[in-house]
Protein backbone atom coordinates (compact mmCIF):
# COMPACT_ATOMS: atom_id res chain seq x y z
CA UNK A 1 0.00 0.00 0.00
CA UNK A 2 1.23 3.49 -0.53
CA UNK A 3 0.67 6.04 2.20
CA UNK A 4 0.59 9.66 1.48
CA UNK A 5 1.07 12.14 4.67
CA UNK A 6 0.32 16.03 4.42
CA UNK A 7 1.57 18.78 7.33
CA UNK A 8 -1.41 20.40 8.28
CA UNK A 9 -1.36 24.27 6.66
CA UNK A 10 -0.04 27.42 8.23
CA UNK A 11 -0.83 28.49 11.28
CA UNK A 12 -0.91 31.84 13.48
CA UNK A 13 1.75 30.12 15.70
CA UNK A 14 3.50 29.03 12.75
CA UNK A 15 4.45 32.52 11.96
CA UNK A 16 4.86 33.66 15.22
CA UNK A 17 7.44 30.94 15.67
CA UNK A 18 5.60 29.25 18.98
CA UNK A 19 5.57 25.88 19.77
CA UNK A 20 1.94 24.70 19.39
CA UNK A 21 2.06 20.67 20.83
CA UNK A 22 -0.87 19.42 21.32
CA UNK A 23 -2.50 23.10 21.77
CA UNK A 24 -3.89 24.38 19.22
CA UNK A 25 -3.84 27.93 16.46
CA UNK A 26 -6.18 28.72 13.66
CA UNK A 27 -4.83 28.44 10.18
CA UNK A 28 -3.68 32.03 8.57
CA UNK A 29 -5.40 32.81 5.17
CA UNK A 30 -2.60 31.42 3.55
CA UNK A 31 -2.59 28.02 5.66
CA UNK A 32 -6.36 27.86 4.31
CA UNK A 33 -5.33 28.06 0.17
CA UNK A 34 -2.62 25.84 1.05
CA UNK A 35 -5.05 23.04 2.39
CA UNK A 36 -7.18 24.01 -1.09
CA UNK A 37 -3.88 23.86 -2.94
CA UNK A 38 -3.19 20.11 -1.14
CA UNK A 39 -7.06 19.02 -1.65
CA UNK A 40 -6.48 19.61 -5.55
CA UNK A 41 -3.49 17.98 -6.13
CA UNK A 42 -5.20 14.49 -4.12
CA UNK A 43 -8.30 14.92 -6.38
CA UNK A 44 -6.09 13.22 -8.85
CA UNK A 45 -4.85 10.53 -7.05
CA UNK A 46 -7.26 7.79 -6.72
CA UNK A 47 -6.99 7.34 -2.70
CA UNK A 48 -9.16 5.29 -0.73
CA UNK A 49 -9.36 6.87 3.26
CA UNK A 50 -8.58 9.69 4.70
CA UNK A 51 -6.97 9.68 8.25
CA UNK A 52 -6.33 13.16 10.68
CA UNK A 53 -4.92 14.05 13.65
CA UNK A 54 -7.74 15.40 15.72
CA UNK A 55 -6.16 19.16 16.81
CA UNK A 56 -7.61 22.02 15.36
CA UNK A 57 -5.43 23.03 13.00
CA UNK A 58 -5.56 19.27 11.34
CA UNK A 59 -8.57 18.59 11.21
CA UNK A 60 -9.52 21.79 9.33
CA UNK A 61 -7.13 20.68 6.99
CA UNK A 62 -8.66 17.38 6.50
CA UNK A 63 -12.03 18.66 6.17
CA UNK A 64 -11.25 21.02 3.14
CA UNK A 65 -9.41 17.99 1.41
CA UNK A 66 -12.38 15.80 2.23
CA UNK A 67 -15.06 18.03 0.91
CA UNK A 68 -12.71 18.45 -2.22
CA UNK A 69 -12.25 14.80 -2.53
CA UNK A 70 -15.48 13.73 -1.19
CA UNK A 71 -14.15 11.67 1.59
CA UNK A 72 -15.22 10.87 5.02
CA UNK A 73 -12.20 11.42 7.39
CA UNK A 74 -10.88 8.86 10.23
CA UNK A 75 -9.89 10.66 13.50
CA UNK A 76 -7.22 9.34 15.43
CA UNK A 77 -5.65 11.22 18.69
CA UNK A 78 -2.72 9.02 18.24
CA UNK A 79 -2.00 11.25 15.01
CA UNK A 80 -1.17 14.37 17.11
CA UNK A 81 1.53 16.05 17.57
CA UNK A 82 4.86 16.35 20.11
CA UNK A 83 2.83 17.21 23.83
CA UNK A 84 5.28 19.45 24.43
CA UNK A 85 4.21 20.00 28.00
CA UNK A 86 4.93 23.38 29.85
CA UNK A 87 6.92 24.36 26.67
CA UNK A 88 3.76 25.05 24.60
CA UNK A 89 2.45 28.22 23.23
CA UNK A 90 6.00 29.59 24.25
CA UNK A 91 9.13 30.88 21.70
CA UNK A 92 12.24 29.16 22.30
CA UNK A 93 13.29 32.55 23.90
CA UNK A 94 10.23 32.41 25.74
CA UNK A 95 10.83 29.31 26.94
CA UNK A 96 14.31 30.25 28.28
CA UNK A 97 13.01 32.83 30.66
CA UNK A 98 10.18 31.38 31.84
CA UNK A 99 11.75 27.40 32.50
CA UNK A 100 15.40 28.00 32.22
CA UNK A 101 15.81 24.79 34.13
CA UNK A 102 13.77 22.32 32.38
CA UNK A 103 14.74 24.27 28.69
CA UNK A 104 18.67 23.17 29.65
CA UNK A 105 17.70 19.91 30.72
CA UNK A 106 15.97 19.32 27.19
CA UNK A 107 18.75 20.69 25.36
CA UNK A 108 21.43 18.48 27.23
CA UNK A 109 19.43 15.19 27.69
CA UNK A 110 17.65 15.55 23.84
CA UNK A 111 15.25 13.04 22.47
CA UNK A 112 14.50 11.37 26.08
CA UNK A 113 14.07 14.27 27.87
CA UNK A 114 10.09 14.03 28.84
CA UNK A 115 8.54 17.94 29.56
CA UNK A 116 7.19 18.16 32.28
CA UNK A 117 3.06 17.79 31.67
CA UNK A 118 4.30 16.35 28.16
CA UNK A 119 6.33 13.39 26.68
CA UNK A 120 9.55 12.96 25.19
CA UNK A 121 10.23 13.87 21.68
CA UNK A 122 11.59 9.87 21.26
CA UNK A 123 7.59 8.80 22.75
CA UNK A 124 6.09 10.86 20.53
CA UNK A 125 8.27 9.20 17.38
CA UNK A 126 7.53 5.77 18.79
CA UNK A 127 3.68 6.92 18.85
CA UNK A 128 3.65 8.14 15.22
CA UNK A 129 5.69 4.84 14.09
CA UNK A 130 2.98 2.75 16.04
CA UNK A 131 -0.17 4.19 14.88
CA UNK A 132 1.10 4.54 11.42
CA UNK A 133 2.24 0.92 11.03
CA UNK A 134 -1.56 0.06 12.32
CA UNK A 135 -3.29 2.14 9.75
CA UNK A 136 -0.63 0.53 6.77
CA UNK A 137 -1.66 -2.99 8.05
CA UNK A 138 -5.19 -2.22 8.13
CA UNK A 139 -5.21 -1.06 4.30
CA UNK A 140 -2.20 -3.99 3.23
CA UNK A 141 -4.05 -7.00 2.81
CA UNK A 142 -6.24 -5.77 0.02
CA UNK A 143 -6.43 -7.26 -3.23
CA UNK A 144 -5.60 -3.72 -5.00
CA UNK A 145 -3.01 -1.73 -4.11
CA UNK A 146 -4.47 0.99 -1.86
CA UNK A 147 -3.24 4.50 -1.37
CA UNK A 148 -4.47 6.32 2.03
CA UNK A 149 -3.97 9.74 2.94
CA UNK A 150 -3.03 10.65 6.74
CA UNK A 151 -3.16 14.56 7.97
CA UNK A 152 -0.72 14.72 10.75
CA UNK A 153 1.80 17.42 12.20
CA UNK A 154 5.36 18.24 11.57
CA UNK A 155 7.33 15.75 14.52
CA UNK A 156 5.32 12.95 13.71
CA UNK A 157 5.76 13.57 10.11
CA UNK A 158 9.86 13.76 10.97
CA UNK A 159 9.93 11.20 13.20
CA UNK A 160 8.12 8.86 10.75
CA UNK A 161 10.81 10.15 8.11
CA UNK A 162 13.26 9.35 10.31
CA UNK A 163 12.75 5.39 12.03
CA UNK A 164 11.86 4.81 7.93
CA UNK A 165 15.44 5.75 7.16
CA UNK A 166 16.88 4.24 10.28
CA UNK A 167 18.53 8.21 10.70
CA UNK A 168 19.65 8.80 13.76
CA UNK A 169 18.07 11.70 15.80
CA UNK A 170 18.95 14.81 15.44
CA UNK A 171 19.97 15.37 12.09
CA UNK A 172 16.54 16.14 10.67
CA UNK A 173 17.32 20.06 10.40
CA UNK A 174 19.08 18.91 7.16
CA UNK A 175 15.99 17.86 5.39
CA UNK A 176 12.30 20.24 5.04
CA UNK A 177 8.73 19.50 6.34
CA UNK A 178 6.66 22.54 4.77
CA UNK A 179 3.04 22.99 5.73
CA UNK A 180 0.82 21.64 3.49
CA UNK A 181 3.16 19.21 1.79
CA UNK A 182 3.09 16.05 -0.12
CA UNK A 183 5.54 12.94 1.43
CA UNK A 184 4.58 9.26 0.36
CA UNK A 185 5.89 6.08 1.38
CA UNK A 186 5.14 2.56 0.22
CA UNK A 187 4.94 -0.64 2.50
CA UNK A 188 5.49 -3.85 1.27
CA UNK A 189 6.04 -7.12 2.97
CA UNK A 190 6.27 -4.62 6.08
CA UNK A 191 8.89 -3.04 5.29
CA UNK A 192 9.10 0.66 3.98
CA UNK A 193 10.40 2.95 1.70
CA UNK A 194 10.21 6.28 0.75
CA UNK A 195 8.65 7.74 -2.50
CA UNK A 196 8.77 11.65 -2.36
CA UNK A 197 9.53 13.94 0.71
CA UNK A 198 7.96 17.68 1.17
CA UNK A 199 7.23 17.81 -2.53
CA UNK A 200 5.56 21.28 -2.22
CA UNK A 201 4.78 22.05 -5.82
CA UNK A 202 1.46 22.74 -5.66
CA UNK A 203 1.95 25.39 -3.92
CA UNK A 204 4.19 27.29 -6.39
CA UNK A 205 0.87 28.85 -8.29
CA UNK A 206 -1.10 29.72 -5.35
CA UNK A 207 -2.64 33.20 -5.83
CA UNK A 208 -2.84 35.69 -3.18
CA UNK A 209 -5.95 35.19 -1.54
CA UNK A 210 -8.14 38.29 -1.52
CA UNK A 211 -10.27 39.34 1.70
């Protein structure tokens, strides 16, 4: 089967640069065409479900592309995002000030560091891996090749990226996870392998929107 995964659009907190987790921020105007822009470009690819995170800012996402595509859309809480604990709704500066302790202790300790009130960036890439491998099995013992289409956020997205590869942590600054993009993989014999990563050109004609 071949699973497609989209990065929710644009968000206030997006441009603001804070750390949303498992809170949640409205998309911006331009978060909104890029979900149309997204929707469009799966119209064309013959896809059979359509899974989301349940935050906000996903599942608005997911509903454009499903009234676009005509789907119905599959929540799954196990689809959200990094719960970044006391860390969220904060700028990395922000974040500094306010729990110098705990932001030092993240920064030396890394991927196993759990937030306090959150998890650990390596429990939320274990959680991503899990629930993704379910919904792959679910859809692999068709008789046609399926494609599915999961709306998710950017650290499950990377972390998915990232066990797939067998990368080790850490290094994902060298590689781009746009809002709004296009990444399949394909999983055979379960095992998988990537197809396309952040392939954002469908966004390259998007019009200013007018208000």
């Amino acid at each position: 089967m071949k699973l497609v995964i989209v990065r929710h659009g644009e968000t206030e907190w997006n441009t603001q640069h804070k750390v949303m987790g498992q809170l949640d921020s409205p998309l911006t105007p331009k978060g909104i065409q890029q979900a149309e822009a997204i929707a469009d470009r799966l119209l064309r690819l013959k896809f059979t479900s359509l899974y989301s995170s349940d935050l906000g800012r996903a599942v608005h996402t997911a509903n454009i592309i499903a009234e676009i595509c005509d789907k119905k859309i599959i929540f799954d809480a196990e689809l959200r995002e990094w719960n970044m604990g006391i860390f969220e709704g904060l700028t990395v500066s922000e974040m500094h000030v306010k729990f110098p302790k705990e932001r030092q202790d993240y920064e030396q300790i890394g991927d196993e560091y759990i937030i306090p009130e959150g998890e650990s960036l390596a429990q939320c890439r274990a959680r991503g891996f899990r629930i993704l491998n379910a919904i792959a099995e679910r859809h692999s013992n068709q008789k046609d090749d399926e494609t599915v289409v999961v709306v998710t956020h950017g650290c499950v997205l990377m972390g998915f990226f990232e066990m797939v590869l067998d990368l080790r942590s850490g290094n994902t600054w060298r590689f781009k996870v746009d809002n709004a993009n296009f990444c399949a993989f394909e999983y055979v014999k379960e095992r998988w392998s990537l197809v396309v990563w952040n392939d954002v050109s469908h966004l390259e004609t998007m019009e200013p929107r007018t208000v």
